[in-house]
PDB file of N, CA and C in Angstrom:
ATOM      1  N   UNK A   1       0.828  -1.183   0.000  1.00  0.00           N
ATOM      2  CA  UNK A   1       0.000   0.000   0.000  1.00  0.00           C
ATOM      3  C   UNK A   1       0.878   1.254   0.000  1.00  0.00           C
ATOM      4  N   UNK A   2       0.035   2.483  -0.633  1.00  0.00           N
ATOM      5  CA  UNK A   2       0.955   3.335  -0.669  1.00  0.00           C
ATOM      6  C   UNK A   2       0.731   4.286   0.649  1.00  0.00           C
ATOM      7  N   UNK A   3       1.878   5.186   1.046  1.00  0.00           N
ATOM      8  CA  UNK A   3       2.107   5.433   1.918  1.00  0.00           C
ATOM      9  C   UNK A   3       0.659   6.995   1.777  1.00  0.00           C
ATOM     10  N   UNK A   4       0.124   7.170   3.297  1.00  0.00           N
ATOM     11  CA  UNK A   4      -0.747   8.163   3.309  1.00  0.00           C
ATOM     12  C   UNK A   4      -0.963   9.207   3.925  1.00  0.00           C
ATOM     13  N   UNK A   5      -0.829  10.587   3.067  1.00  0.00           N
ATOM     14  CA  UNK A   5      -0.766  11.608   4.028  1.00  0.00           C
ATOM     15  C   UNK A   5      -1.454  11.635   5.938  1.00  0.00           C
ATOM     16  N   UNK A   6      -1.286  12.441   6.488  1.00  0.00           N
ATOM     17  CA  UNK A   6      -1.787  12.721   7.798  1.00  0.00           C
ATOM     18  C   UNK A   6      -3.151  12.957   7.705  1.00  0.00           C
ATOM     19  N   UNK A   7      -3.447  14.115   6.589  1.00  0.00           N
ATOM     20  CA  UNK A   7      -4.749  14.881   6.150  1.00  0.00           C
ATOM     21  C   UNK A   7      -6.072  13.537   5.911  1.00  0.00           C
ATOM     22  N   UNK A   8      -5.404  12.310   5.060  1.00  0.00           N
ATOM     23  CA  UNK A   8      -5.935  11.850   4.552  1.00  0.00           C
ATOM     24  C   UNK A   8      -6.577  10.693   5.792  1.00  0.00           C
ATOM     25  N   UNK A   9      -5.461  10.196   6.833  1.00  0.00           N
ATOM     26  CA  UNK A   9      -5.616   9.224   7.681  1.00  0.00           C
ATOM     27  C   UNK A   9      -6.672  10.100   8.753  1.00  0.00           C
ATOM     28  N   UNK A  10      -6.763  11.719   8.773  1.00  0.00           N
ATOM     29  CA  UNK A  10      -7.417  12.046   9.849  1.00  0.00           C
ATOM     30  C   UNK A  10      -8.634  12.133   9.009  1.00  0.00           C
ATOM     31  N   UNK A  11      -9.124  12.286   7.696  1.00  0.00           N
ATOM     32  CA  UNK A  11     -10.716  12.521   7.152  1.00  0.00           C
ATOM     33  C   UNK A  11     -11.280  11.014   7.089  1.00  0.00           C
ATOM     34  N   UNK A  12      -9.947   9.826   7.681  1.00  0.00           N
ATOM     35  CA  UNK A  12     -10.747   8.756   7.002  1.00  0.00           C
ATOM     36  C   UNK A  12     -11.359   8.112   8.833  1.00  0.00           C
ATOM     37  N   UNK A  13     -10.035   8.938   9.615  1.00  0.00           N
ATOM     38  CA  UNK A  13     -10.416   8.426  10.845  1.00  0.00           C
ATOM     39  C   UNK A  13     -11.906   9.307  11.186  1.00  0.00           C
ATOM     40  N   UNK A  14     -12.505  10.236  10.903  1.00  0.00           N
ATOM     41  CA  UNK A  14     -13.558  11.274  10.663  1.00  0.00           C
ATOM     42  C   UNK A  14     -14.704  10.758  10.575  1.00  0.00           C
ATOM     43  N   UNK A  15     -14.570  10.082   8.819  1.00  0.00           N
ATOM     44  CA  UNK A  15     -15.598   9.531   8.271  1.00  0.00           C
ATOM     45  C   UNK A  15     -15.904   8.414   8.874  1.00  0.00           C
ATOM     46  N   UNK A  16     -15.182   7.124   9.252  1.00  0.00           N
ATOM     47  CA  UNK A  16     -15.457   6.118   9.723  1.00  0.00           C
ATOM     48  C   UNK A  16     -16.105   6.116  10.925  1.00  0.00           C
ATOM     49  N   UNK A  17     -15.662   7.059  12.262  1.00  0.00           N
ATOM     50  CA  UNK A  17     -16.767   7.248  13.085  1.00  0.00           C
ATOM     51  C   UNK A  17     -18.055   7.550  13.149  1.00  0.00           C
ATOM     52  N   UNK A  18     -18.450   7.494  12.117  1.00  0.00           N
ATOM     53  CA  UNK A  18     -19.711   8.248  11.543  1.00  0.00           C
ATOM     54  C   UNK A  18     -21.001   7.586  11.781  1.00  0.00           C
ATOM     55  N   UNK A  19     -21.524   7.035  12.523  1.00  0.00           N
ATOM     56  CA  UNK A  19     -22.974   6.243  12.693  1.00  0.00           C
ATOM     57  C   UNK A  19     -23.517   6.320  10.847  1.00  0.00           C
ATOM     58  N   UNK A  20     -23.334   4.372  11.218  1.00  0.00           N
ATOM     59  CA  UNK A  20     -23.382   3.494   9.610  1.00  0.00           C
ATOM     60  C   UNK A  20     -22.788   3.222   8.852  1.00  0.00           C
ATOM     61  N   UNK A  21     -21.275   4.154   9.015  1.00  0.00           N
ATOM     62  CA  UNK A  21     -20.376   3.922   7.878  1.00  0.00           C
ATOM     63  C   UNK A  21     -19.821   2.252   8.209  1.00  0.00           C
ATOM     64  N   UNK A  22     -19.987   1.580   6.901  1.00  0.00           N
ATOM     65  CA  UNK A  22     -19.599   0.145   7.415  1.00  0.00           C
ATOM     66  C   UNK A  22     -17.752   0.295   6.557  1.00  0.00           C
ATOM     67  N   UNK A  23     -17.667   1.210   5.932  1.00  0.00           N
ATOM     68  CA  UNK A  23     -15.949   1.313   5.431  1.00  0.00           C
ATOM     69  C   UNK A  23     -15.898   2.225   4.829  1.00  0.00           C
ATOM     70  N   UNK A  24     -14.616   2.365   4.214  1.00  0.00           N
ATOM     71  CA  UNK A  24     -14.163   3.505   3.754  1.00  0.00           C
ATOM     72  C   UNK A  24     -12.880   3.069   3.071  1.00  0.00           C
ATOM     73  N   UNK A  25     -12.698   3.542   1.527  1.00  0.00           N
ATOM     74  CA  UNK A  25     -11.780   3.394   0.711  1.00  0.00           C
ATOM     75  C   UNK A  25     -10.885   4.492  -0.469  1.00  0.00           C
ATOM     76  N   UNK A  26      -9.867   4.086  -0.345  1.00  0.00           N
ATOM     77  CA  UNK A  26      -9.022   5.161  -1.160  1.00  0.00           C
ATOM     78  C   UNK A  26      -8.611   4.627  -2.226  1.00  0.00           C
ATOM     79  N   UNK A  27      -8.877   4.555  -3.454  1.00  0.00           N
ATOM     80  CA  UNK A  27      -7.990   3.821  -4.447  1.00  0.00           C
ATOM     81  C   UNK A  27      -7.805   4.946  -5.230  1.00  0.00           C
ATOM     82  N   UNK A  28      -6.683   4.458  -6.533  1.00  0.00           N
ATOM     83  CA  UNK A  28      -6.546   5.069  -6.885  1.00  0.00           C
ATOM     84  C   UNK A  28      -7.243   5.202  -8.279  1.00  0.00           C
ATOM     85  N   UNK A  29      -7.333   5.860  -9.650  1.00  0.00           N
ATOM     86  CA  UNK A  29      -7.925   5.707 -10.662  1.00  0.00           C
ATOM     87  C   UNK A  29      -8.025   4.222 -11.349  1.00  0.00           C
ATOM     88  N   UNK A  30      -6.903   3.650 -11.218  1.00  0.00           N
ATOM     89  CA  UNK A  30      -6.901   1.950 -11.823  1.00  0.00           C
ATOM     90  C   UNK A  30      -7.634   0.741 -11.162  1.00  0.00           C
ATOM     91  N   UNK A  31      -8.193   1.599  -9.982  1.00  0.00           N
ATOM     92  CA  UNK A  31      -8.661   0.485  -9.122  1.00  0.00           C
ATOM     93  C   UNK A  31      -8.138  -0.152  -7.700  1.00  0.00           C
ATOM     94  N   UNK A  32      -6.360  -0.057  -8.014  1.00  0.00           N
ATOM     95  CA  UNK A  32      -5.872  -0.034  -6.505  1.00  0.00           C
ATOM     96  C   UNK A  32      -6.252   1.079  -5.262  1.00  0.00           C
ATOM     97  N   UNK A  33      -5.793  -0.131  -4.022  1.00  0.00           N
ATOM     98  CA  UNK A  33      -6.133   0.429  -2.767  1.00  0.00           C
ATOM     99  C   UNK A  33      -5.090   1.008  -2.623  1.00  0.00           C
ATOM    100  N   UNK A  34      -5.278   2.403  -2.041  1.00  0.00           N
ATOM    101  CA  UNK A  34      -4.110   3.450  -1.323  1.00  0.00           C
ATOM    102  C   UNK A  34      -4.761   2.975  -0.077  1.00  0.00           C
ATOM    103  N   UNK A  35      -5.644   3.110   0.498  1.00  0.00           N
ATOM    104  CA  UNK A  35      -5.658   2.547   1.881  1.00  0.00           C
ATOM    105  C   UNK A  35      -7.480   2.324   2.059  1.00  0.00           C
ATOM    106  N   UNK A  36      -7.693   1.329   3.073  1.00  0.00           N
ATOM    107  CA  UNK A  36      -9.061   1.053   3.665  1.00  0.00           C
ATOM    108  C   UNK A  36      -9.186   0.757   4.622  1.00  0.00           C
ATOM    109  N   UNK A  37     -10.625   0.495   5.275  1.00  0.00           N
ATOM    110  CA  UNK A  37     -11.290   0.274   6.479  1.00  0.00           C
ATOM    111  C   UNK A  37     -11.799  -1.077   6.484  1.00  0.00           C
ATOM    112  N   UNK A  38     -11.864  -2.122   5.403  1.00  0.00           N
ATOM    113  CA  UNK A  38     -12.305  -2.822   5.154  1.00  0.00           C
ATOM    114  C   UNK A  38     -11.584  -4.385   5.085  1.00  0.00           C
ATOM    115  N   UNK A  39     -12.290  -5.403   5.168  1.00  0.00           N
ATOM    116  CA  UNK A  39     -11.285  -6.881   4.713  1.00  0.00           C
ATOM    117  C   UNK A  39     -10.986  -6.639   3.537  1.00  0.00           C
ATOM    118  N   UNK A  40      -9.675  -7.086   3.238  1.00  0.00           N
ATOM    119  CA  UNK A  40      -9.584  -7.227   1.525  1.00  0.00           C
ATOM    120  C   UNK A  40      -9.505  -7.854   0.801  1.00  0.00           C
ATOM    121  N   UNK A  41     -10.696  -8.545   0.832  1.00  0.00           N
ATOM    122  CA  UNK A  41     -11.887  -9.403   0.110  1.00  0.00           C
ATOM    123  C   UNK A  41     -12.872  -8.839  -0.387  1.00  0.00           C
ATOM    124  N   UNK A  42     -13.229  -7.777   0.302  1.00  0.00           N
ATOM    125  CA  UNK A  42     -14.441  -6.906   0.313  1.00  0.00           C
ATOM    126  C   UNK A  42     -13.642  -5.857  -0.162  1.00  0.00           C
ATOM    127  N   UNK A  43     -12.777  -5.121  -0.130  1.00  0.00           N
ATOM    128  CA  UNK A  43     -12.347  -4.028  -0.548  1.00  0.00           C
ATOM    129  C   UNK A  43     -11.999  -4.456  -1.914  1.00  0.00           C
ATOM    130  N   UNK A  44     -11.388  -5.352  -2.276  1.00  0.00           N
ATOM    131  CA  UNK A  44     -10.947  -5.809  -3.725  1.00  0.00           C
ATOM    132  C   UNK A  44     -12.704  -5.613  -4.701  1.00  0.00           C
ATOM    133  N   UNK A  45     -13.299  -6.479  -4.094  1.00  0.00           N
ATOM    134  CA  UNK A  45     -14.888  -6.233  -5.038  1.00  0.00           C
ATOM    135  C   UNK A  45     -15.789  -5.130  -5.151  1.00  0.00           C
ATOM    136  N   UNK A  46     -15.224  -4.437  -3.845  1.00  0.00           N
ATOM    137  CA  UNK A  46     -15.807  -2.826  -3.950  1.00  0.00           C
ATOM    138  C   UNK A  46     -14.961  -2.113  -5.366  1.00  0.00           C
ATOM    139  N   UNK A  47     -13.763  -2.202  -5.267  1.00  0.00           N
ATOM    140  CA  UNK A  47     -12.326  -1.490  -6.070  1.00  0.00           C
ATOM    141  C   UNK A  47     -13.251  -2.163  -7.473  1.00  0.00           C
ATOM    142  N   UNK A  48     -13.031  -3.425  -7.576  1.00  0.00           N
ATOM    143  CA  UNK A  48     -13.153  -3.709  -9.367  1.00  0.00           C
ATOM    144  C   UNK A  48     -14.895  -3.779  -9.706  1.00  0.00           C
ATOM    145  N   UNK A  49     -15.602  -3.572  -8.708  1.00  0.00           N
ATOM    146  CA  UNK A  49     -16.933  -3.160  -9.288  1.00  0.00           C
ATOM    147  C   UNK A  49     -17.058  -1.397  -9.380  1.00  0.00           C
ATOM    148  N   UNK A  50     -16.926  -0.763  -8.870  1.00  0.00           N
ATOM    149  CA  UNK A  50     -16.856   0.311  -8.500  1.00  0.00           C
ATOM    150  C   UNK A  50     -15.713   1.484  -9.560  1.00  0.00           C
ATOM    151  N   UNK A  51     -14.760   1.112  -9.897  1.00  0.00           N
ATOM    152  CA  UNK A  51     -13.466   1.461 -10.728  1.00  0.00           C
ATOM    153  C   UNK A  51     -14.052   1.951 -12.019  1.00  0.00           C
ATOM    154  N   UNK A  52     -15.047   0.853 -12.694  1.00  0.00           N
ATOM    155  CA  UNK A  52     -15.062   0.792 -13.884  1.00  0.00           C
ATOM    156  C   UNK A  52     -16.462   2.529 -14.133  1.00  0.00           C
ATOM    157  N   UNK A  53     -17.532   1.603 -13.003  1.00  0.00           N
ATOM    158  CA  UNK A  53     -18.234   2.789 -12.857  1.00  0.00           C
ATOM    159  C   UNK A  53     -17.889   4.343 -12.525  1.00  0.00           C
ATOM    160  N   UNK A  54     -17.010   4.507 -12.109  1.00  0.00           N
ATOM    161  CA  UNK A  54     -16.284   5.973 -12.012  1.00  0.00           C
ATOM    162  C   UNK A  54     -15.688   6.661 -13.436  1.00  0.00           C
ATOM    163  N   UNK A  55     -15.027   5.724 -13.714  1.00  0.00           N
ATOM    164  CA  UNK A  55     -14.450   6.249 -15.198  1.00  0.00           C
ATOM    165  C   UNK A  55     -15.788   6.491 -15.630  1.00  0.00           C
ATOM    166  N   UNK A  56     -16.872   5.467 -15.775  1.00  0.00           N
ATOM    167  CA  UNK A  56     -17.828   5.538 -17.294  1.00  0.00           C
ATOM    168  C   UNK A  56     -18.346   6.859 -16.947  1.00  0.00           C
ATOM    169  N   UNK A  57     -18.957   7.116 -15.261  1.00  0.00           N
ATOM    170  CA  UNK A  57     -19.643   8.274 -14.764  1.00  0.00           C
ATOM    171  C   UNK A  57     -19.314   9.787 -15.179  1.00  0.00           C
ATOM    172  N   UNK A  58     -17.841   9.672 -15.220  1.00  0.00           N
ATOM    173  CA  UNK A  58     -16.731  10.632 -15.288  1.00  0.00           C
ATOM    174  C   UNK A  58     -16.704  11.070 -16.938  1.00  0.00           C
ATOM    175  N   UNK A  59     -16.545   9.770 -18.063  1.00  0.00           N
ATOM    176  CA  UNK A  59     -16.561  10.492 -19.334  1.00  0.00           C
ATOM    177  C   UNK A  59     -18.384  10.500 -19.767  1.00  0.00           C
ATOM    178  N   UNK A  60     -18.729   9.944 -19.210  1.00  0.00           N
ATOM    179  CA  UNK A  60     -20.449  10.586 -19.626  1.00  0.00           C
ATOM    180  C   UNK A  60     -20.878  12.238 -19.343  1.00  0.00           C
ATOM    181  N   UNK A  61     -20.351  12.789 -18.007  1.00  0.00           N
ATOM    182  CA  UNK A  61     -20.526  13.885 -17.850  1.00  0.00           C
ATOM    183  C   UNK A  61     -19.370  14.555 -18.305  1.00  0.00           C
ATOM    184  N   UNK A  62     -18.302  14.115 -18.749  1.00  0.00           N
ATOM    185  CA  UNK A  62     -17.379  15.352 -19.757  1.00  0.00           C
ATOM    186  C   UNK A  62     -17.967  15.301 -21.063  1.00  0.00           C
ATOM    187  N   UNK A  63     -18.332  14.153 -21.364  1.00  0.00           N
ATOM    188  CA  UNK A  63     -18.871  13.871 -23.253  1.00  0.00           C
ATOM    189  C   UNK A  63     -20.629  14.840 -22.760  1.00  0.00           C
ATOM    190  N   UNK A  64     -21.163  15.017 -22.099  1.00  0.00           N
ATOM    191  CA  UNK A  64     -22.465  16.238 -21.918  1.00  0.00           C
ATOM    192  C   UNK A  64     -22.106  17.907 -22.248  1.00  0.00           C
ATOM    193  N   UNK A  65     -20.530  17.808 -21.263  1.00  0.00           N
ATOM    194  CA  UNK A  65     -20.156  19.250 -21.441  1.00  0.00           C
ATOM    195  C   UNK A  65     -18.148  18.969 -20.852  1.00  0.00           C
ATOM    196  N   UNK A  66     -17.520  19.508 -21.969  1.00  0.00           N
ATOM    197  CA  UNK A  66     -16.301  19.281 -22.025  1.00  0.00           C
ATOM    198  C   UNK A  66     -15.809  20.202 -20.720  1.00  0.00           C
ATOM    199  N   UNK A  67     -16.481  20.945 -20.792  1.00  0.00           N
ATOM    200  CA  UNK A  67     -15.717  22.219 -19.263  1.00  0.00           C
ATOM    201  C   UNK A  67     -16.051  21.668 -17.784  1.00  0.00           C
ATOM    202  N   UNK A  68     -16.766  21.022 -17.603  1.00  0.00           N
ATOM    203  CA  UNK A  68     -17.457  20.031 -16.623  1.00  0.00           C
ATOM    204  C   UNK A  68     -17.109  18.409 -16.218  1.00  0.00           C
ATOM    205  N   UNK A  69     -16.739  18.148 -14.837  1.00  0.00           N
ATOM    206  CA  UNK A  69     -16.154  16.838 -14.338  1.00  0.00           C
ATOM    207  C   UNK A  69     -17.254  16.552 -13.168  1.00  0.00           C
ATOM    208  N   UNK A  70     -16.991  15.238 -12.600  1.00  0.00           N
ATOM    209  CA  UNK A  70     -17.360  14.569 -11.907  1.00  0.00           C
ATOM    210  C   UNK A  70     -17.222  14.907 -10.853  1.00  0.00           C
ATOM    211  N   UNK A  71     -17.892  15.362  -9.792  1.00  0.00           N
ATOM    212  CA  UNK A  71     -17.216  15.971  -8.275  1.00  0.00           C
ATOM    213  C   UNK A  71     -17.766  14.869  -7.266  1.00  0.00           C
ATOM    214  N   UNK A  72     -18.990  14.443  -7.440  1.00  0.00           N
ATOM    215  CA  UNK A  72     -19.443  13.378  -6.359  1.00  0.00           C
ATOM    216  C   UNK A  72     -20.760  11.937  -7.242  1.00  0.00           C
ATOM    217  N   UNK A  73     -21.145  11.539  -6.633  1.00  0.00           N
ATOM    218  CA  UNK A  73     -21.860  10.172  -7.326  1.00  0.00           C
ATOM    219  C   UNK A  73     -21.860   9.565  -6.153  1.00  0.00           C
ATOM    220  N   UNK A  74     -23.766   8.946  -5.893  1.00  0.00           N
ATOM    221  CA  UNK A  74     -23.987   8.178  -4.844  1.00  0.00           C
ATOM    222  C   UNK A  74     -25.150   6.916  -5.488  1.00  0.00           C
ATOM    223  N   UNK A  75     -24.332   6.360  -4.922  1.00  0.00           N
ATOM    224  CA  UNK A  75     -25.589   5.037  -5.611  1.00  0.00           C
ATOM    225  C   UNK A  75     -26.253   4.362  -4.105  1.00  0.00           C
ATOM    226  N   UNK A  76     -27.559   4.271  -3.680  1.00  0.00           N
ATOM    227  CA  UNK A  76     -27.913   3.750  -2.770  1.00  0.00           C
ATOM    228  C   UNK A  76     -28.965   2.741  -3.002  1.00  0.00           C
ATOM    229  N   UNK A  77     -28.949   1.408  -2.469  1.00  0.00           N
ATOM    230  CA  UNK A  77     -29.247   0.104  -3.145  1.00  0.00           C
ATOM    231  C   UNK A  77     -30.398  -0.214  -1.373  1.00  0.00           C
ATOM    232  N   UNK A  78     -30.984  -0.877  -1.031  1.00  0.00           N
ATOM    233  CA  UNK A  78     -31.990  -1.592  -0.175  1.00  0.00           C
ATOM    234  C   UNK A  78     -30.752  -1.657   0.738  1.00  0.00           C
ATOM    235  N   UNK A  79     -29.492  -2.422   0.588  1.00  0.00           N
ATOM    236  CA  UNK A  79     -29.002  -2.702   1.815  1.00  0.00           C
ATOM    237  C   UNK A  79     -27.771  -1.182   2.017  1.00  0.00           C
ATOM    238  N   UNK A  80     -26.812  -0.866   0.904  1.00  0.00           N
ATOM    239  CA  UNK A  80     -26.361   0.248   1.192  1.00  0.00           C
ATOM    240  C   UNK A  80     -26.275   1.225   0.108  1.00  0.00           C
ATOM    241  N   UNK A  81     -25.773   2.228   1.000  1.00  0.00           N
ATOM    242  CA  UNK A  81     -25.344   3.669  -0.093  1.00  0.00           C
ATOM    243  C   UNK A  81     -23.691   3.700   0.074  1.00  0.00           C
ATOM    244  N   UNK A  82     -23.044   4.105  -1.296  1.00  0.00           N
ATOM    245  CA  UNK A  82     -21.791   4.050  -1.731  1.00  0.00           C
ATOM    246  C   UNK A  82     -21.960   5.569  -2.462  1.00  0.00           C
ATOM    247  N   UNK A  83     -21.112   6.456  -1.503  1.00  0.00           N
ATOM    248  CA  UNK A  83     -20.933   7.615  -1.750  1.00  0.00           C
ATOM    249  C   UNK A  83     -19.166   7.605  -2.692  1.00  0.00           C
ATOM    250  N   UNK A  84     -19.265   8.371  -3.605  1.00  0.00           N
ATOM    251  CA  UNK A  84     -17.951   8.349  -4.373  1.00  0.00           C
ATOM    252  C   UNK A  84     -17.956   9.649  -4.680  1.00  0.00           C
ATOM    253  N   UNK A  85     -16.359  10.258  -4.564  1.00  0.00           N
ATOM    254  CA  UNK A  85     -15.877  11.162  -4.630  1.00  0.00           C
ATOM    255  C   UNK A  85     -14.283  11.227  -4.920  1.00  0.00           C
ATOM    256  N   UNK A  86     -14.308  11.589  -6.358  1.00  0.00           N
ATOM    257  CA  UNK A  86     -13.430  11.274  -7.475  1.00  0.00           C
ATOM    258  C   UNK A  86     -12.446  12.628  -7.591  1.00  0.00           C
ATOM    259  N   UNK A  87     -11.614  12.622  -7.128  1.00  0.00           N
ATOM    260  CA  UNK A  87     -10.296  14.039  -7.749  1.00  0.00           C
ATOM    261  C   UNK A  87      -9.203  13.394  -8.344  1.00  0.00           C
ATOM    262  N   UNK A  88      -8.005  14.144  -8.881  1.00  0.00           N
ATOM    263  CA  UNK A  88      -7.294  13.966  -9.857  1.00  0.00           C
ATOM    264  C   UNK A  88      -6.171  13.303  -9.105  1.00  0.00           C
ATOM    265  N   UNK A  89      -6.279  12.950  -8.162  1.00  0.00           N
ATOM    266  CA  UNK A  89      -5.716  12.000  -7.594  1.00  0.00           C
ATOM    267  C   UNK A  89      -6.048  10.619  -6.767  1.00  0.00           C
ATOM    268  N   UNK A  90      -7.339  10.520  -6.168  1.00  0.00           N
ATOM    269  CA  UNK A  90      -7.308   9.082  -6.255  1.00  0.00           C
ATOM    270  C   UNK A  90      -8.952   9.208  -6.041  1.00  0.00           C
ATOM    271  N   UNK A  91      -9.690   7.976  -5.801  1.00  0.00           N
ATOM    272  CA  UNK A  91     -11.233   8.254  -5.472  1.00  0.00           C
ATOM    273  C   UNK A  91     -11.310   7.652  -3.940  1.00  0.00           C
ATOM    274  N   UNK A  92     -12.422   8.364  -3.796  1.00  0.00           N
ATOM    275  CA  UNK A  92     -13.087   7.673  -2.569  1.00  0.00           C
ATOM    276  C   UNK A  92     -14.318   7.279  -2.040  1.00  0.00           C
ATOM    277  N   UNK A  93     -14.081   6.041  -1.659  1.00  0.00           N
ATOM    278  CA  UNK A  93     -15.310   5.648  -1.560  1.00  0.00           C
ATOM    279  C   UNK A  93     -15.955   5.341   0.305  1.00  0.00           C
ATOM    280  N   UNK A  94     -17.173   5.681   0.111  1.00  0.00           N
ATOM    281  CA  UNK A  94     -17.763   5.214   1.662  1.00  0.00           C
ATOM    282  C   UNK A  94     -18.909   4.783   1.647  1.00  0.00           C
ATOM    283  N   UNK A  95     -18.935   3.385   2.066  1.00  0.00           N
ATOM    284  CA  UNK A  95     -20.207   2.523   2.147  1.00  0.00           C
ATOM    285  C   UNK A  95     -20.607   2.450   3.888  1.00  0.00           C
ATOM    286  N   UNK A  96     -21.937   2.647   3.391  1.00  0.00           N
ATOM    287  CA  UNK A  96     -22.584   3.208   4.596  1.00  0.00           C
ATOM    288  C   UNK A  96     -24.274   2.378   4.819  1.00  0.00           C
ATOM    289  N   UNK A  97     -24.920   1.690   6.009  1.00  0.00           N
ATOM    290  CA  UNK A  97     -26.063   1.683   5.620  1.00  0.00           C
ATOM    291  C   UNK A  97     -27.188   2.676   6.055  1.00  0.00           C
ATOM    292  N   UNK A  98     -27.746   2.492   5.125  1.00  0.00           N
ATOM    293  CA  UNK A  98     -28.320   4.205   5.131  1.00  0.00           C
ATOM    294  C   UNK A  98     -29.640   3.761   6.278  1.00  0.00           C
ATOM    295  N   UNK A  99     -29.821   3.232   6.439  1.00  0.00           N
ATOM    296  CA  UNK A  99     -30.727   2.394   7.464  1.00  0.00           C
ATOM    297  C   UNK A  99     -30.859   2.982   8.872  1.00  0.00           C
ATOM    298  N   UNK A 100     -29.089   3.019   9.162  1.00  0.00           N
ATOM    299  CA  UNK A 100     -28.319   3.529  10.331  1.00  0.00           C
ATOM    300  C   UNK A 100     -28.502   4.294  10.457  1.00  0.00           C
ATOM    301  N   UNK A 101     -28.191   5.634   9.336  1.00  0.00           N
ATOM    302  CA  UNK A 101     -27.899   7.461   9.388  1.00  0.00           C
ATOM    303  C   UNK A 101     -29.121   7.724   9.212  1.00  0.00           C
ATOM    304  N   UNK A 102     -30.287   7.167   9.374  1.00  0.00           N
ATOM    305  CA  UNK A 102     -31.487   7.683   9.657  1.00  0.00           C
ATOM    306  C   UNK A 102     -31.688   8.488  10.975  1.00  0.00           C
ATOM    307  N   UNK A 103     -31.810   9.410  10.911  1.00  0.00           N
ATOM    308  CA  UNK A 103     -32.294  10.630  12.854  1.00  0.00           C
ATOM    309  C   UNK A 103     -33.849  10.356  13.097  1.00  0.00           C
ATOM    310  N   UNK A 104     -33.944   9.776  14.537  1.00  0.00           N
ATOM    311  CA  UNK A 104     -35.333   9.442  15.178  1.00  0.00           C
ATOM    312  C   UNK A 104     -35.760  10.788  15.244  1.00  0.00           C
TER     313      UNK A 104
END
């Protein structure tokens, strides 16, 4: 794994406390892990399901409007939501069940 800023280990230590977050992942554009919260079993199938969908997300909204990128993308399914947030250096992902982050 590659080595990870301070900035990055304190937004992930942040996010993960978060009532529901079940992980949290850093890869980079190809699909590798810069770092996670997760087994990596589960982080590997998050990375190569997830990878392909970022790129496609990413040139669909440049091929709409060339001056315009991808800043966030959330897909939320019955059991979770997978928040993604893509910069020019690596993406990130946080699976969460949204079940949880519900307020009584």
């Amino acid at each position: 794994m590659v080595s990870v800023s301070v900035e990055i280990e304190e937004t992930i230590k942040r996010i993960s406390g978060r009532k529901g977050v079940k992980g949290v992942i850093i890869m980079n554009h190809s699909g590798q892990t810069i770092r996670t919260t997760m087994e990596p079993e589960r982080t590997k199938e998050y990375a190569l399901q997830y990878s392909p969908l970022v790129k496609q997300s990413q040139s669909t909204v440049s091929a709409l409007d060339e001056e315009n990128d991808l800043t966030f993308l959330r897909i939320r399914t019955k059991k979770h939501e997978v928040m993604i947030a893509p910069n020019e250096e690596y993406v990130l992902l946080v699976i969460q069940n949204p079940a949880e982050t519900v307020q009584s």
